[in-house]
Protein backbone atom coordinates (compact mmCIF):
# COMPACT_ATOMS: atom_id res chain seq x y z
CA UNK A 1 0.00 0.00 0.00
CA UNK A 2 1.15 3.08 -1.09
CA UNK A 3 0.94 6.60 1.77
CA UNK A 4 0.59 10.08 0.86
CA UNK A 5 3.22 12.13 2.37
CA UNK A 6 1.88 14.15 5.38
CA UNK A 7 1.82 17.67 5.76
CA UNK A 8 2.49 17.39 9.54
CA UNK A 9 5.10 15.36 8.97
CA UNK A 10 8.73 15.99 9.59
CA UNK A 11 8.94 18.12 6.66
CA UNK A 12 5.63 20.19 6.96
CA UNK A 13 6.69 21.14 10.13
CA UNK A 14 10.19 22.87 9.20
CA UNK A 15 8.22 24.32 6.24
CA UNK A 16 5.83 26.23 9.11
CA UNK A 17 8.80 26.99 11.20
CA UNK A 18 10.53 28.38 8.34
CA UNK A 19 7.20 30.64 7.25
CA UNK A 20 7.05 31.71 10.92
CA UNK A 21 10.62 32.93 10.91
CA UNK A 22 10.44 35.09 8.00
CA UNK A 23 7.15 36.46 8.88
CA UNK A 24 8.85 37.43 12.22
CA UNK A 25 11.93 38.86 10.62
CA UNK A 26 9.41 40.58 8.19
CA UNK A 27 7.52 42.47 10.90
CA UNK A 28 10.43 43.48 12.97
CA UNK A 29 11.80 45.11 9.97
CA UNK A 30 8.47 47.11 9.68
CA UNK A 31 9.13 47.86 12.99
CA UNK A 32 12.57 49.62 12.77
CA UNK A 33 11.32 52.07 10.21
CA UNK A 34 11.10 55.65 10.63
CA UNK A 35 8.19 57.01 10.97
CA UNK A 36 6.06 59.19 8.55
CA UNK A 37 7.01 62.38 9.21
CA UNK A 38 3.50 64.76 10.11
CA UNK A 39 3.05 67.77 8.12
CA UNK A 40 4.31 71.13 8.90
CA UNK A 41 3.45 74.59 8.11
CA UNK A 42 7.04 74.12 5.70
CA UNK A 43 5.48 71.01 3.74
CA UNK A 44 4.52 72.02 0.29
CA UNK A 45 0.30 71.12 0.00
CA UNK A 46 -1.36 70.23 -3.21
CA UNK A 47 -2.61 73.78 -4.39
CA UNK A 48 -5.46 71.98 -5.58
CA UNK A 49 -6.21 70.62 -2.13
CA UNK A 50 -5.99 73.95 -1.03
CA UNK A 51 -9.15 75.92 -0.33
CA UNK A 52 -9.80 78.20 -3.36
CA UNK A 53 -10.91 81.56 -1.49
CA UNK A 54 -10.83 83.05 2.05
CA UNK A 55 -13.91 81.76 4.13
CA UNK A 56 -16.17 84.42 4.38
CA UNK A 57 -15.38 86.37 1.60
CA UNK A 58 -16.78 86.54 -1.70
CA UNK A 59 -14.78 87.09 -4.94
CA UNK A 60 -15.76 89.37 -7.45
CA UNK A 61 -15.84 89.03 -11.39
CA UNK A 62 -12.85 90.98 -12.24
CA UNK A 63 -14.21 92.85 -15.63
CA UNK A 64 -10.77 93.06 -17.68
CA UNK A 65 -8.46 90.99 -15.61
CA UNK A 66 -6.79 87.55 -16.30
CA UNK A 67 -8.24 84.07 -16.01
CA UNK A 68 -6.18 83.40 -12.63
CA UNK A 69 -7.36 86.80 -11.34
CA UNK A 70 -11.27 85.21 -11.71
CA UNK A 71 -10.59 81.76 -10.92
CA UNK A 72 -11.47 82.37 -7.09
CA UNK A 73 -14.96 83.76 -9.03
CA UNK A 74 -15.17 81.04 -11.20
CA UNK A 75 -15.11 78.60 -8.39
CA UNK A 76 -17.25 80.68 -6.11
CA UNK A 77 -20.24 80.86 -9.03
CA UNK A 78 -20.32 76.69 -9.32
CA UNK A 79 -19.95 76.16 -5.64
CA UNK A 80 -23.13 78.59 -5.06
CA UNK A 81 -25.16 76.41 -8.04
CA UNK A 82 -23.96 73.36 -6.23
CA UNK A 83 -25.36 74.68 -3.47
CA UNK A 84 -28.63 74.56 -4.44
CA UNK A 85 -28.33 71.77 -7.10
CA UNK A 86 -25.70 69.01 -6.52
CA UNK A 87 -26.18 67.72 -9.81
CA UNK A 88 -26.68 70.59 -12.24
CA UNK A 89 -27.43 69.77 -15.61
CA UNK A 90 -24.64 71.00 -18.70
CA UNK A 91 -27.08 73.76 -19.44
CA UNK A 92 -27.19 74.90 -15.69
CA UNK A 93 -23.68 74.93 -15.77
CA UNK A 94 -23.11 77.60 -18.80
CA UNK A 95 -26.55 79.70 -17.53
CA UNK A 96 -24.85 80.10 -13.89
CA UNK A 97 -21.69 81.31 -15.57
CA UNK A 98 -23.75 83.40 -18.13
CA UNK A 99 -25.46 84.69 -15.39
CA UNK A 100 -22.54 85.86 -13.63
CA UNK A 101 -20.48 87.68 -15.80
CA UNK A 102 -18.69 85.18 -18.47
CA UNK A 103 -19.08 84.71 -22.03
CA UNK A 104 -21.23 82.18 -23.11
CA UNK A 105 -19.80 82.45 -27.06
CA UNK A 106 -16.26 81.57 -24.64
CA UNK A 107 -17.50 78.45 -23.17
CA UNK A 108 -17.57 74.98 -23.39
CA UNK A 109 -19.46 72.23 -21.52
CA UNK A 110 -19.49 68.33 -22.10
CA UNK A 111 -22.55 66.53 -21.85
CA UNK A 112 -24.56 65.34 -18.57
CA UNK A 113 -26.01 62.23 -20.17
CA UNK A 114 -23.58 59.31 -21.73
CA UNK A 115 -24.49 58.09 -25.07
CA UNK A 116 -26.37 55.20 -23.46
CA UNK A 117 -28.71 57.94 -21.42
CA UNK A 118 -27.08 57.11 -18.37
CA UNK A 119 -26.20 60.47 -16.25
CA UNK A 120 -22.50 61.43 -16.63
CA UNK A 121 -19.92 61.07 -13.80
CA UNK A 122 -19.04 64.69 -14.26
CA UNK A 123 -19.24 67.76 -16.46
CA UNK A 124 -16.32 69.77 -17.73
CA UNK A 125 -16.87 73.65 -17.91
CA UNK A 126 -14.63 75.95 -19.82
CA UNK A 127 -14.13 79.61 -19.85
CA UNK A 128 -11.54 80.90 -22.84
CA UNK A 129 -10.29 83.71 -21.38
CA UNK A 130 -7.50 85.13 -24.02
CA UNK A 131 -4.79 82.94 -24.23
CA UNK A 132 -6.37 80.94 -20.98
CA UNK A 133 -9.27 78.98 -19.88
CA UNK A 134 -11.21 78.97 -16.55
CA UNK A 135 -11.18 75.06 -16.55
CA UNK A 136 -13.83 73.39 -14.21
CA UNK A 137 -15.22 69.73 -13.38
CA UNK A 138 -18.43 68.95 -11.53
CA UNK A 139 -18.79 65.50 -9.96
CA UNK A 140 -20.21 64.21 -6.99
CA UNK A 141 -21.37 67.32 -5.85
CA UNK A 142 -17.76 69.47 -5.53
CA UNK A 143 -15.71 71.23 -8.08
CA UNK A 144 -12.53 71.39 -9.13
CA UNK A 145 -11.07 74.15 -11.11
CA UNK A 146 -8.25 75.68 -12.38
CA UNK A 147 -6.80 77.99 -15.11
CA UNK A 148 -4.31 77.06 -17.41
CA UNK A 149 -2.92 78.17 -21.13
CA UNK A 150 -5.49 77.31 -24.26
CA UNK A 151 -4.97 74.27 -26.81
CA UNK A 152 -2.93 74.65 -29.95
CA UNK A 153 -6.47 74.50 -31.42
CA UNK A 154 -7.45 77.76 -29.45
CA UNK A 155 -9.63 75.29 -27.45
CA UNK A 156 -9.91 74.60 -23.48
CA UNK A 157 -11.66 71.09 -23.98
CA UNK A 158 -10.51 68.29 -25.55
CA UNK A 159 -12.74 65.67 -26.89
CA UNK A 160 -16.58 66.23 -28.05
CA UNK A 161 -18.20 68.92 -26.08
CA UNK A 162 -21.93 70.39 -26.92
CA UNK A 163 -23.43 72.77 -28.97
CA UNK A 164 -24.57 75.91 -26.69
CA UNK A 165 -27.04 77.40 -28.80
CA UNK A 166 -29.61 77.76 -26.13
């Protein structure tokens, strides 16, 4: 008759022994490691972490200025439809903006509905502002927003966005 070797034999058991060891070894080295150093007032943040605007104040539309000098604005007008909406609609998008000061024949906006009818996980916004854009996303209820220099193409958006004839 022929046995099957037996994992808690002999052999099994330096294979566990051995396993142990390492895993031992293995956790006092995570031991000896420095800790993560906590964050100072000196450690460079994420500007786009960063709140946009001082709590408590409200930017203004600066008539004439630059795209970073109404970024702050920018931000301020799709926080206050967010507000009220948390899922504003393309066209909601552009009519806030409209509504407070920006171009509309400037913008562009991608869809809130995926070809399939299914609502979009976000909505890009763009403001061409010269040779910049106001560039904003809406998803999940928060936006994020910056300004940057426009596309070879004198675009902000890449990719299909929609008609605004409305």
């Amino acid at each position: 008759m022929l046995s099957r070797p037996s994992s808690r034999g002999p052999r099994g058991v330096g294979l566990a022994v051995s396993i142990l060891v390492s895993v031992l070894a293995l956790a006092g080295c995570a031991v000896e490691r420095d800790p993560v150093p906590a964050p100072t007032s000196d450690t460079p943040v994420d500007p786009i972490e960063q709140p946009r605007s001082t709590p408590g104040v409200v930017p203004e539309f600066v008539e004439g200025g630059t795209a970073a000098e109404n970024l702050d604005y920018f931000v301020f007008r799709l926080e206050a439809l967010l507000a009220q909406n948390g899922a504003p609609s393309s066209r909601e998008l552009v009519d806030e903006l409209v509504s407070s000061g920006f171009d509309k024949a400037a913008m562009e906006v991608t869809a809130d509905t995926t070809p399939t009818g299914l609502q979009a996980d976000s909505i890009l916004v763009a403001v061409r502002w010269g040779e910049d854009c106001l560039l904003g996303q809406v998803a999940d209820g928060a936006v994020v927003a910056d300004d940057a220099a426009a596309l070879s193409t004198g675009r902000c958006l890449v990719g299909r966005t929609l008609s605004i004839d409305w």
